[in-house]
C-alpha atoms as a PDB file:
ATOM      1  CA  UNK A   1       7.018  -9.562 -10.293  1.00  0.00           C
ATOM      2  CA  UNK A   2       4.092  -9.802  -7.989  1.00  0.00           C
ATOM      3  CA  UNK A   3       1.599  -6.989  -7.000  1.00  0.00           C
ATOM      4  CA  UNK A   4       0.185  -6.521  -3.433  1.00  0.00           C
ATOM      5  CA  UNK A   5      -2.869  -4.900  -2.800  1.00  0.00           C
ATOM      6  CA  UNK A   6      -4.261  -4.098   0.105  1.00  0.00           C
ATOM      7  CA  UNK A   7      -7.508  -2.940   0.996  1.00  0.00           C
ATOM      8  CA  UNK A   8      -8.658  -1.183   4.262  1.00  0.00           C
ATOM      9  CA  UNK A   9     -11.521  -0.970   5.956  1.00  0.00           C
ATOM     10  CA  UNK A  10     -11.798   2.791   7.058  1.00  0.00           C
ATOM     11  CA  UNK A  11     -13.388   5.309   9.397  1.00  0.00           C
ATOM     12  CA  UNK A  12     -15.676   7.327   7.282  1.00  0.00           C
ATOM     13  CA  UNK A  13     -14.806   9.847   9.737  1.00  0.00           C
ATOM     14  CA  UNK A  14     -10.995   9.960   9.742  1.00  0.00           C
ATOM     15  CA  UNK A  15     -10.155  10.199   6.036  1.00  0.00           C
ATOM     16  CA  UNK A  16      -7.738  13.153   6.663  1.00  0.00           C
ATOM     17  CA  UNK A  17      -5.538  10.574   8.630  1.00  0.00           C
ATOM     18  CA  UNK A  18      -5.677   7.786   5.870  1.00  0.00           C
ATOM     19  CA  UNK A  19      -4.309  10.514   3.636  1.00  0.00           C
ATOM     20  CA  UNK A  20      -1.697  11.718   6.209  1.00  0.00           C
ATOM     21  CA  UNK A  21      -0.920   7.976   6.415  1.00  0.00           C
ATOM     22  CA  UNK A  22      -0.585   7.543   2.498  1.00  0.00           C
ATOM     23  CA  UNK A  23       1.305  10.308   2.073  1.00  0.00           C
ATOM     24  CA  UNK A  24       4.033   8.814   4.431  1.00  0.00           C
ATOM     25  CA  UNK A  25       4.133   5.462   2.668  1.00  0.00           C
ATOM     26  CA  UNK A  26       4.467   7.648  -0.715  1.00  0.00           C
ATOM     27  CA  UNK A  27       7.995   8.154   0.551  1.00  0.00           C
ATOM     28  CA  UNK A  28       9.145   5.312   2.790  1.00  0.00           C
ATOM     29  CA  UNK A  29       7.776   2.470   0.620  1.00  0.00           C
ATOM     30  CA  UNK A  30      10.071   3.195  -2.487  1.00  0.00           C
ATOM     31  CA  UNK A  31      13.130   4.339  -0.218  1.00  0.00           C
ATOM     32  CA  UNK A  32      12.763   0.512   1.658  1.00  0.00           C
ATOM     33  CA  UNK A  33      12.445  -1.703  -1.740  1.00  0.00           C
ATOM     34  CA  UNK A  34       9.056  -1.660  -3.422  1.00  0.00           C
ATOM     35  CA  UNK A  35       7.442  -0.171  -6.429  1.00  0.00           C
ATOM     36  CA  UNK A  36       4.574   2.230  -5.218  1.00  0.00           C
ATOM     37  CA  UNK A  37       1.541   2.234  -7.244  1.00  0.00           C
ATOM     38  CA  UNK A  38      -0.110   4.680  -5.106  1.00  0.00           C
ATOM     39  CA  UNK A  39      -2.463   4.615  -2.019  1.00  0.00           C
ATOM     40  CA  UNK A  40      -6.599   5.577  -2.782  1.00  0.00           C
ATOM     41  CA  UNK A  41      -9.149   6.650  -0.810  1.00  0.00           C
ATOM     42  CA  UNK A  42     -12.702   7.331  -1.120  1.00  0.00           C
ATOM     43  CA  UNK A  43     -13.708   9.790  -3.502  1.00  0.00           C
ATOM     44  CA  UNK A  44     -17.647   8.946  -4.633  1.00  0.00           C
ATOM     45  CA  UNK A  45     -19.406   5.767  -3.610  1.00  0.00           C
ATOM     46  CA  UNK A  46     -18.355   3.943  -0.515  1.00  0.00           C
ATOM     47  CA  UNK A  47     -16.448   6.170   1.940  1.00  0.00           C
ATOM     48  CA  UNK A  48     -14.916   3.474   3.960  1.00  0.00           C
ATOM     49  CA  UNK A  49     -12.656   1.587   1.498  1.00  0.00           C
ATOM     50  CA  UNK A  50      -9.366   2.582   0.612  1.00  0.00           C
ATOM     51  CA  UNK A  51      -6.240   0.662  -1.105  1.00  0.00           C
ATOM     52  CA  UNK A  52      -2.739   0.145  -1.162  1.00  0.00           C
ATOM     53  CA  UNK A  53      -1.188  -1.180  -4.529  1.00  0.00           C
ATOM     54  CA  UNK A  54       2.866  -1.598  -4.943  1.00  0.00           C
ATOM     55  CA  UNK A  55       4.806  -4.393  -6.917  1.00  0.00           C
ATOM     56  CA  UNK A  56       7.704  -6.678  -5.021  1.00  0.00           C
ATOM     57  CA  UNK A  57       9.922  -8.770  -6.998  1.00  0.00           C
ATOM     58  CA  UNK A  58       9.085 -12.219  -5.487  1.00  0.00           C
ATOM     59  CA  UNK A  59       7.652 -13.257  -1.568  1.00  0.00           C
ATOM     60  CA  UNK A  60      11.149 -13.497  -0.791  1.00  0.00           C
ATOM     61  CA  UNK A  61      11.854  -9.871  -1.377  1.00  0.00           C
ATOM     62  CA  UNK A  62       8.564  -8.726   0.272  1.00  0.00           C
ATOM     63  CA  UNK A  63       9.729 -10.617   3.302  1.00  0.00           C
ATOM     64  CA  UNK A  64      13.113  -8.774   3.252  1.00  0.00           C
ATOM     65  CA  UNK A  65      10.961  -5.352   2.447  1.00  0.00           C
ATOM     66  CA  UNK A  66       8.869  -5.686   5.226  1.00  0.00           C
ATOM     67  CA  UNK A  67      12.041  -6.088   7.858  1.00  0.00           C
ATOM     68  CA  UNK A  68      13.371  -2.775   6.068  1.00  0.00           C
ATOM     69  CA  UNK A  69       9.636  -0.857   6.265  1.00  0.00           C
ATOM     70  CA  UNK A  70      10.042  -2.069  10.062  1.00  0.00           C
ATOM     71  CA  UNK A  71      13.407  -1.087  11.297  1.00  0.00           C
ATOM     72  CA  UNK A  72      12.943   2.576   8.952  1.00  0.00           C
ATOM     73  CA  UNK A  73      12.224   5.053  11.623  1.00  0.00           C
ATOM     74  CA  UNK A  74       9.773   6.656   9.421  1.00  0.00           C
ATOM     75  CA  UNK A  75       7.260   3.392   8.735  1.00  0.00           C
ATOM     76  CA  UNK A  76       7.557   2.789  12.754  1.00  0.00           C
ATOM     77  CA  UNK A  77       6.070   5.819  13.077  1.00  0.00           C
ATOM     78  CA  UNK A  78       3.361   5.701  10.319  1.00  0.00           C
ATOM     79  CA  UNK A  79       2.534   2.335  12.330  1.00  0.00           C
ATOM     80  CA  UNK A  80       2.366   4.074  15.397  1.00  0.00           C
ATOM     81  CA  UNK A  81       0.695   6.696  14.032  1.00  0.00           C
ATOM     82  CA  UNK A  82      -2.687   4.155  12.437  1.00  0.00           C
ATOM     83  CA  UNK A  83      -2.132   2.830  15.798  1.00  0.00           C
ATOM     84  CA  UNK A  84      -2.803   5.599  17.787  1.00  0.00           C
ATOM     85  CA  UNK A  85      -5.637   7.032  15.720  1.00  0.00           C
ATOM     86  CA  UNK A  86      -7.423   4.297  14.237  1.00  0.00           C
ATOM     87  CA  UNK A  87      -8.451   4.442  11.548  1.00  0.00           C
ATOM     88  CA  UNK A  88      -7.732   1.388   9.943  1.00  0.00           C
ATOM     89  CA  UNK A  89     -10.810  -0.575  11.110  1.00  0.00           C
ATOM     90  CA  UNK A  90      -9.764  -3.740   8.972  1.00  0.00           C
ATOM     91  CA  UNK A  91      -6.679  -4.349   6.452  1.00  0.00           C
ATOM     92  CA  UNK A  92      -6.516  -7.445   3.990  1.00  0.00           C
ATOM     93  CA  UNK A  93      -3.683  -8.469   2.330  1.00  0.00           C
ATOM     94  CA  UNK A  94      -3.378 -10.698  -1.036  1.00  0.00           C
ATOM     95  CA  UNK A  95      -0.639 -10.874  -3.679  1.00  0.00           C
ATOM     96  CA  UNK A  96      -1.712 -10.885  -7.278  1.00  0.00           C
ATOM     97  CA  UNK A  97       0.405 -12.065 -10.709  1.00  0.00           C
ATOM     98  CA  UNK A  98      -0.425  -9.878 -13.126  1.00  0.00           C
ATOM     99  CA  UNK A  99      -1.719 -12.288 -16.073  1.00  0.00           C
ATOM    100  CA  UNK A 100      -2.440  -9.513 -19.067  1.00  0.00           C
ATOM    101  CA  UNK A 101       1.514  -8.722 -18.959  1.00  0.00           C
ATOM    102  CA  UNK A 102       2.228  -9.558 -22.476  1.00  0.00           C
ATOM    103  CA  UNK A 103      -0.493  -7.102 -24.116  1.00  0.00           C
ATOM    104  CA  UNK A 104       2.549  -4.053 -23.273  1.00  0.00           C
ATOM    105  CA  UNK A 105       4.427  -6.246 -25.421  1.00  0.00           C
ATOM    106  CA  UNK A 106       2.224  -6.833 -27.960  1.00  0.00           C
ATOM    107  CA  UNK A 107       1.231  -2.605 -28.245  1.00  0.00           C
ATOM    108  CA  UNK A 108       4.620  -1.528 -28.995  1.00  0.00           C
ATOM    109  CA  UNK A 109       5.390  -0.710 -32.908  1.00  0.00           C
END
């Protein structure tokens, strides 16, 4: 299991569309093959960085994920939709192994 986060670079000034954009990916992320997490935005501090956080089996199933996100008529549009109102400013991308796994196992009775 392998976690990607991704964290945007936003338009302090267009945080209602971030959220319109989250919610969307609330329901066409799980439907096409990926664990949501959850989307954030800015709440106190910074008010142009927001995230993205869902877990993928393996870079092989995030490849086959990202084909099904694609051809779903519902993440076209949320693409077209950051497209057309921009604001996304910047979006990084990194996959992370969660390396404290075992301490779940260790906490149960």
């Amino acid at each position: 299991m392998i976690t990607c986060f991704i964290r945007y670079e936003l338009d302090p000034y267009k945080h209602a569309q971030f959220g319109e954009y989250a919610q969307a990916w609330g329901q066409t992320i799980p439907l096409c093959g990926a664990d949501l997490i959850g989307y954030f935005a800015p709440h106190e501090g910074s008010n142009t960085v927001g995230y993205g956080i869902y877990n993928i089996d393996s870079l092989a199933s995030y490849e086959a994920y990202r084909a099904r996100l694609a051809a779903d008529p519902r993440g076209r549009e949320n693409y077209e939709f950051a497209q057309h109102e921009k604001f996304i400013l910047r979006e990084d991308r990194m996959f992370l192994k969660n390396m404290s796994l075992p301490h779940a196992a260790l906490a149960k009775p």
